[in-house]
C-alpha atoms as a PDB file:
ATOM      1  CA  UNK A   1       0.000   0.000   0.000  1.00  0.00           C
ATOM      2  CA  UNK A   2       0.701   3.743  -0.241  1.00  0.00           C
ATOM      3  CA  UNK A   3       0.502   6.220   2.457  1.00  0.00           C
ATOM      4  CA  UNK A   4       0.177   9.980   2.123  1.00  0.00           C
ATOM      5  CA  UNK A   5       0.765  12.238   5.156  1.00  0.00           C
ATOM      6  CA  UNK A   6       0.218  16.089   4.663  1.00  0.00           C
ATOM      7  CA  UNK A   7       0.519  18.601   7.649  1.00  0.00           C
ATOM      8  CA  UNK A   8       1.441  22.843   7.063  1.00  0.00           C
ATOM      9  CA  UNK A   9       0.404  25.953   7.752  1.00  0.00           C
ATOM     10  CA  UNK A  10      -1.766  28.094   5.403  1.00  0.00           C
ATOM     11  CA  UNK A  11      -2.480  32.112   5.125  1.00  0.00           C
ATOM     12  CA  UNK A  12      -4.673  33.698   7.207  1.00  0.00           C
ATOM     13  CA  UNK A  13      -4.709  31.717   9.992  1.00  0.00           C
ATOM     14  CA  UNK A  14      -5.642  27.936   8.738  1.00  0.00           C
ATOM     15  CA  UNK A  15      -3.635  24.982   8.865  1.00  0.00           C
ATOM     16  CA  UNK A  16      -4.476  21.497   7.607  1.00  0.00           C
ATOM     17  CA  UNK A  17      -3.552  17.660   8.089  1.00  0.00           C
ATOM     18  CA  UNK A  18      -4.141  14.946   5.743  1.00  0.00           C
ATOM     19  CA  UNK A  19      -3.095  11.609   6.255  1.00  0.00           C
ATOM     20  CA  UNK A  20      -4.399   8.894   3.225  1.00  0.00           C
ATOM     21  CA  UNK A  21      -3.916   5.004   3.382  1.00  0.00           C
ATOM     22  CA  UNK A  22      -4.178   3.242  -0.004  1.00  0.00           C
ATOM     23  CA  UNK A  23      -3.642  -0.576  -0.344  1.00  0.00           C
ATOM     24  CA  UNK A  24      -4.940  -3.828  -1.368  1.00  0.00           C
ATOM     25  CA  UNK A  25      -6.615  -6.385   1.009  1.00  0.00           C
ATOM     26  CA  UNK A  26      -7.026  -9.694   0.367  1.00  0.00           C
ATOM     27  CA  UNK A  27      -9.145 -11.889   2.753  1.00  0.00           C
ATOM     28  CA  UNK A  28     -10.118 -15.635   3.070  1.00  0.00           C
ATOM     29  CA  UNK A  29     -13.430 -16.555   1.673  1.00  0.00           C
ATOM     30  CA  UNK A  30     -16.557 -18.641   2.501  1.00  0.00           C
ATOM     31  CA  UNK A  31     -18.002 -19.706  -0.943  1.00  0.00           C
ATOM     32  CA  UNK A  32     -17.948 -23.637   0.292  1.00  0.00           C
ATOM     33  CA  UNK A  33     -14.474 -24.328  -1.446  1.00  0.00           C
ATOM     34  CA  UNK A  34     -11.185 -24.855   0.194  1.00  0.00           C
ATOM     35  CA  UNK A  35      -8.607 -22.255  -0.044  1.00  0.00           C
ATOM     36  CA  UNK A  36     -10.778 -19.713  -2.085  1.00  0.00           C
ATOM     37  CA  UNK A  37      -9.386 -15.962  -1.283  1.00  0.00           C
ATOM     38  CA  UNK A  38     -10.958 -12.716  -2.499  1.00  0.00           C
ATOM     39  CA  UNK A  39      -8.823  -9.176  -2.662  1.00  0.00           C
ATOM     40  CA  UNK A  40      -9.640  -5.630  -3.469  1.00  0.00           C
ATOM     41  CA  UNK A  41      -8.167  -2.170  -3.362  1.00  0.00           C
ATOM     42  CA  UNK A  42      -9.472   0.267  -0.601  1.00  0.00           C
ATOM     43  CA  UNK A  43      -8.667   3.012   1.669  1.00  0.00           C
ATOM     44  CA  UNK A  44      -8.314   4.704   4.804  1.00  0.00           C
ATOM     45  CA  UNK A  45      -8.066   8.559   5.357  1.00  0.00           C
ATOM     46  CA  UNK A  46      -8.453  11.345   8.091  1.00  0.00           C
ATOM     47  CA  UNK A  47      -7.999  15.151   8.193  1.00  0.00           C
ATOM     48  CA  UNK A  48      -8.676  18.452   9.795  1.00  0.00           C
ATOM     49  CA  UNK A  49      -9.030  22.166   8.845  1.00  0.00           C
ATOM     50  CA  UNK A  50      -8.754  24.314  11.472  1.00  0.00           C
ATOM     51  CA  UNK A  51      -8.868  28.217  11.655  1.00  0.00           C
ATOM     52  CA  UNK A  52      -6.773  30.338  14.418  1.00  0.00           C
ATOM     53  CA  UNK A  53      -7.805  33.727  15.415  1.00  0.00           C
ATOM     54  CA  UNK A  54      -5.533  36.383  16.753  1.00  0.00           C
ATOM     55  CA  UNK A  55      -7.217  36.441  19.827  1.00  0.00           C
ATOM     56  CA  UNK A  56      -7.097  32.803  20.097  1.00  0.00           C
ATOM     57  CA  UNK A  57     -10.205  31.355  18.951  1.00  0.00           C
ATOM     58  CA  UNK A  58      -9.951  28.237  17.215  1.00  0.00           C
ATOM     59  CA  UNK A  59     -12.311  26.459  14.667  1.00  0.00           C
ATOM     60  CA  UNK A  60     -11.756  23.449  13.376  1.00  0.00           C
ATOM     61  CA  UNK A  61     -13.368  20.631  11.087  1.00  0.00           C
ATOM     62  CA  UNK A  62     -11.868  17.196  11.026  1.00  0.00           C
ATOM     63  CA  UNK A  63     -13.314  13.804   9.319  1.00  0.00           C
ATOM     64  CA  UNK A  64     -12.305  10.280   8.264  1.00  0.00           C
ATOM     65  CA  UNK A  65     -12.995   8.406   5.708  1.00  0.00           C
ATOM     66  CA  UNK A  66     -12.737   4.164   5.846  1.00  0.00           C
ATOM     67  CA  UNK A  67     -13.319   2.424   2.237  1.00  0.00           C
ATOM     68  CA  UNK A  68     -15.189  -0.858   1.695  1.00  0.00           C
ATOM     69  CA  UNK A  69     -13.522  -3.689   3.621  1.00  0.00           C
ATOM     70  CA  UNK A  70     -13.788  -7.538   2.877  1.00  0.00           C
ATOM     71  CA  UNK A  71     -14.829 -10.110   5.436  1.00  0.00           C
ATOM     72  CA  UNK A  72     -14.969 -14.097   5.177  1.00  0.00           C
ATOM     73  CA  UNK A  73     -18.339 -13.910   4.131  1.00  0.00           C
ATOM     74  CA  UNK A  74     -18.624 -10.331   2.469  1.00  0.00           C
ATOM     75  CA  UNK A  75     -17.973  -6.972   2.582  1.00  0.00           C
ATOM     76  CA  UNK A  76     -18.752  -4.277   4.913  1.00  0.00           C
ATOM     77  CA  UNK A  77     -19.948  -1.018   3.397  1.00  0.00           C
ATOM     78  CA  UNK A  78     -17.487   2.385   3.551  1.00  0.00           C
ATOM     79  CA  UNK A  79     -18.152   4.464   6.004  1.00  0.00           C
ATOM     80  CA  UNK A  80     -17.364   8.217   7.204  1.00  0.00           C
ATOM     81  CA  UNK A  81     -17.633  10.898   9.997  1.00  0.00           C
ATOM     82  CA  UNK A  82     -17.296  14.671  10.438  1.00  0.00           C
ATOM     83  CA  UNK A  83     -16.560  16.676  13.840  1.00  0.00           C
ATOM     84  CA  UNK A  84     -16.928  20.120  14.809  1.00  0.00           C
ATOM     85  CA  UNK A  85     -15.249  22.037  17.092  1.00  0.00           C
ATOM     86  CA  UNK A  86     -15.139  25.307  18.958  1.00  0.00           C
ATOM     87  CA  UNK A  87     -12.357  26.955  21.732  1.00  0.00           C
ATOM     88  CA  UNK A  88     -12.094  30.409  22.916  1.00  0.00           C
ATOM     89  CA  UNK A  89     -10.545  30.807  26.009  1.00  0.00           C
ATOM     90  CA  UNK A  90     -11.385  32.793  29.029  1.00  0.00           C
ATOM     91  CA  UNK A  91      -7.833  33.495  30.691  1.00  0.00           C
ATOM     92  CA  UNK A  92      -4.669  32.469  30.001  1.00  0.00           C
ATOM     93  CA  UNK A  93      -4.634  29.098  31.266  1.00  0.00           C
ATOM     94  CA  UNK A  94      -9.016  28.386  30.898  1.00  0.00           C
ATOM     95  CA  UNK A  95     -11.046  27.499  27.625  1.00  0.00           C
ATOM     96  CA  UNK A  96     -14.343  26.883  26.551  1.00  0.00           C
ATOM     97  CA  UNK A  97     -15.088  24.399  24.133  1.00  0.00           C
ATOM     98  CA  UNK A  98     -17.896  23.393  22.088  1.00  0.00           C
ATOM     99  CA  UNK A  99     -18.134  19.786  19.852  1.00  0.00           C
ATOM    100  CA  UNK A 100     -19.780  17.825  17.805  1.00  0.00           C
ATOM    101  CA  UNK A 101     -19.118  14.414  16.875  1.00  0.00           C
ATOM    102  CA  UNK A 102     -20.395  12.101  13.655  1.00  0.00           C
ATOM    103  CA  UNK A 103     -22.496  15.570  12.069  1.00  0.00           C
ATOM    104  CA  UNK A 104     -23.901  13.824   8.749  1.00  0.00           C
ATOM    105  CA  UNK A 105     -24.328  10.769  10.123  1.00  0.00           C
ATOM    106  CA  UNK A 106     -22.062   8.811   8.594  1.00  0.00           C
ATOM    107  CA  UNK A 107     -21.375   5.995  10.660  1.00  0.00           C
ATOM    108  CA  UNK A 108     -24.065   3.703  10.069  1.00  0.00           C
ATOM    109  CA  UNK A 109     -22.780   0.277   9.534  1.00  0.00           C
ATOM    110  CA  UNK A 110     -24.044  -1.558   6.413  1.00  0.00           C
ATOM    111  CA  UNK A 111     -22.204  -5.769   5.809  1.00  0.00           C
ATOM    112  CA  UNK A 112     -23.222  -8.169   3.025  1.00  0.00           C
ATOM    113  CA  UNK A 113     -22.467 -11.439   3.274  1.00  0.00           C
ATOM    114  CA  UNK A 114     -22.949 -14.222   0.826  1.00  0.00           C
ATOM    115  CA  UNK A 115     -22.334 -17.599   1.275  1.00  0.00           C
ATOM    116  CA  UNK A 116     -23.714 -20.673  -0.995  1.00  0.00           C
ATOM    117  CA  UNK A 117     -26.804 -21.002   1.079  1.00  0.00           C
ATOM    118  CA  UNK A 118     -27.758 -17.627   2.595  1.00  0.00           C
ATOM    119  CA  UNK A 119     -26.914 -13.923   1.023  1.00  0.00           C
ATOM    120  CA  UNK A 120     -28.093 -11.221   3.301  1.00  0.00           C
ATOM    121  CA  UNK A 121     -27.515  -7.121   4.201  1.00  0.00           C
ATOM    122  CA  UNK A 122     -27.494  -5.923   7.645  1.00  0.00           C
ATOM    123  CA  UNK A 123     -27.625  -2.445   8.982  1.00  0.00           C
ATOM    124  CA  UNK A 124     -26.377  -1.479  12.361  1.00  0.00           C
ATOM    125  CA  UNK A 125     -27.550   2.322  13.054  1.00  0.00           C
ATOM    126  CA  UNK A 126     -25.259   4.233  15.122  1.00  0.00           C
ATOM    127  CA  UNK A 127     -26.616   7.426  16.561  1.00  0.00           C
ATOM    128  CA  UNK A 128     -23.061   8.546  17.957  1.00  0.00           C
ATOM    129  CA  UNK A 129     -24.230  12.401  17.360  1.00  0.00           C
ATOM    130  CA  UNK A 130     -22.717  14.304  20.536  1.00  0.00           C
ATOM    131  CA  UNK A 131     -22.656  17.764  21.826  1.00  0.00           C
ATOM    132  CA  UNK A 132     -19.897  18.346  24.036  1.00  0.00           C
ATOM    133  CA  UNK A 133     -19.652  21.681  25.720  1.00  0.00           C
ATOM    134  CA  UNK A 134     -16.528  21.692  28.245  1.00  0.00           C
ATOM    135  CA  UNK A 135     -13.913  23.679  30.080  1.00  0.00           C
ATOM    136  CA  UNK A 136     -10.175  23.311  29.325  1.00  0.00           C
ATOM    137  CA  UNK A 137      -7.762  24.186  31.717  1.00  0.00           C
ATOM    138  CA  UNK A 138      -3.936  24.454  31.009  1.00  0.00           C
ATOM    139  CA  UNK A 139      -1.847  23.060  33.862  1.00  0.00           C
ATOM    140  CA  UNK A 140       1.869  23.893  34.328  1.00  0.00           C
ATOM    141  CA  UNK A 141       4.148  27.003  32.863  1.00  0.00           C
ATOM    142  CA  UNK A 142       4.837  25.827  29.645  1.00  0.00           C
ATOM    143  CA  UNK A 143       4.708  27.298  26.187  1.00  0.00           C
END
């Protein structure tokens, strides 16, 4: 497989990370013969966008990304997530933050399987939607 890492500051206050995982899987299969072996090319990924103010706000968006992966007896569907979050602090060493996990939705869980005498799709549902609203506090005299 291949992996790309990206990570640098832009104008204006952004910066970015983007780390991409590209390879082939190949998986032993159920199809009632010995030895039979099924392989495909997928991916992994994750990044953030995030947004400093001069007075020290932050915003940032992050996500991830996993590709279609192969099981003994199928596949389970790609899947995603996006995050939000929010910081503005309050004194030098308190914050407030705001966050929210999974916005679009993206995490439901979809797997096919298919084996000589049953094929079938299953859907798990995750609700993992959270609001997270939280004080930081720095400890110690660093930078």
């Amino acid at each position: 497989g291949v992996e790309l890492s990206l990570n640098s500051p832009l104008p204006h206050g952004f910066k970015y990370m983007l780390d991409v995982n590209l390879f082939s899987e190949e998986t032993p299969y159920y199809n009632g013969a010995d030895g039979a072996t099924h392989s495909r090319f997928t991916y992994t990924g994750n990044g953030s966008l995030q947004y400093d103010r001069a007075d020290g706000e932050q915003y940032q968006i992050s996500f991830a990304v996993d590709g279609r992966r192969l099981s003994v007896q199928g596949y389970t569907a790609p899947t995603s997530h996006v995050d939000l979050n929010w910081s503005r602090p309050l004194t030098k060493k308190a914050s407030l933050t705001l966050s929210v996990s999974d916005v679009f939705k993206g995490q439901d869980r979809v797997t096919v399987f298919t084996t000589p005498a049953l094929k079938g799709r299953s859907i798990r549902f995750d609700d993992e939607r959270v609001w997270r609203l939280g004080l930081a506090w720095k400890f110690g005299g660093g930078a």
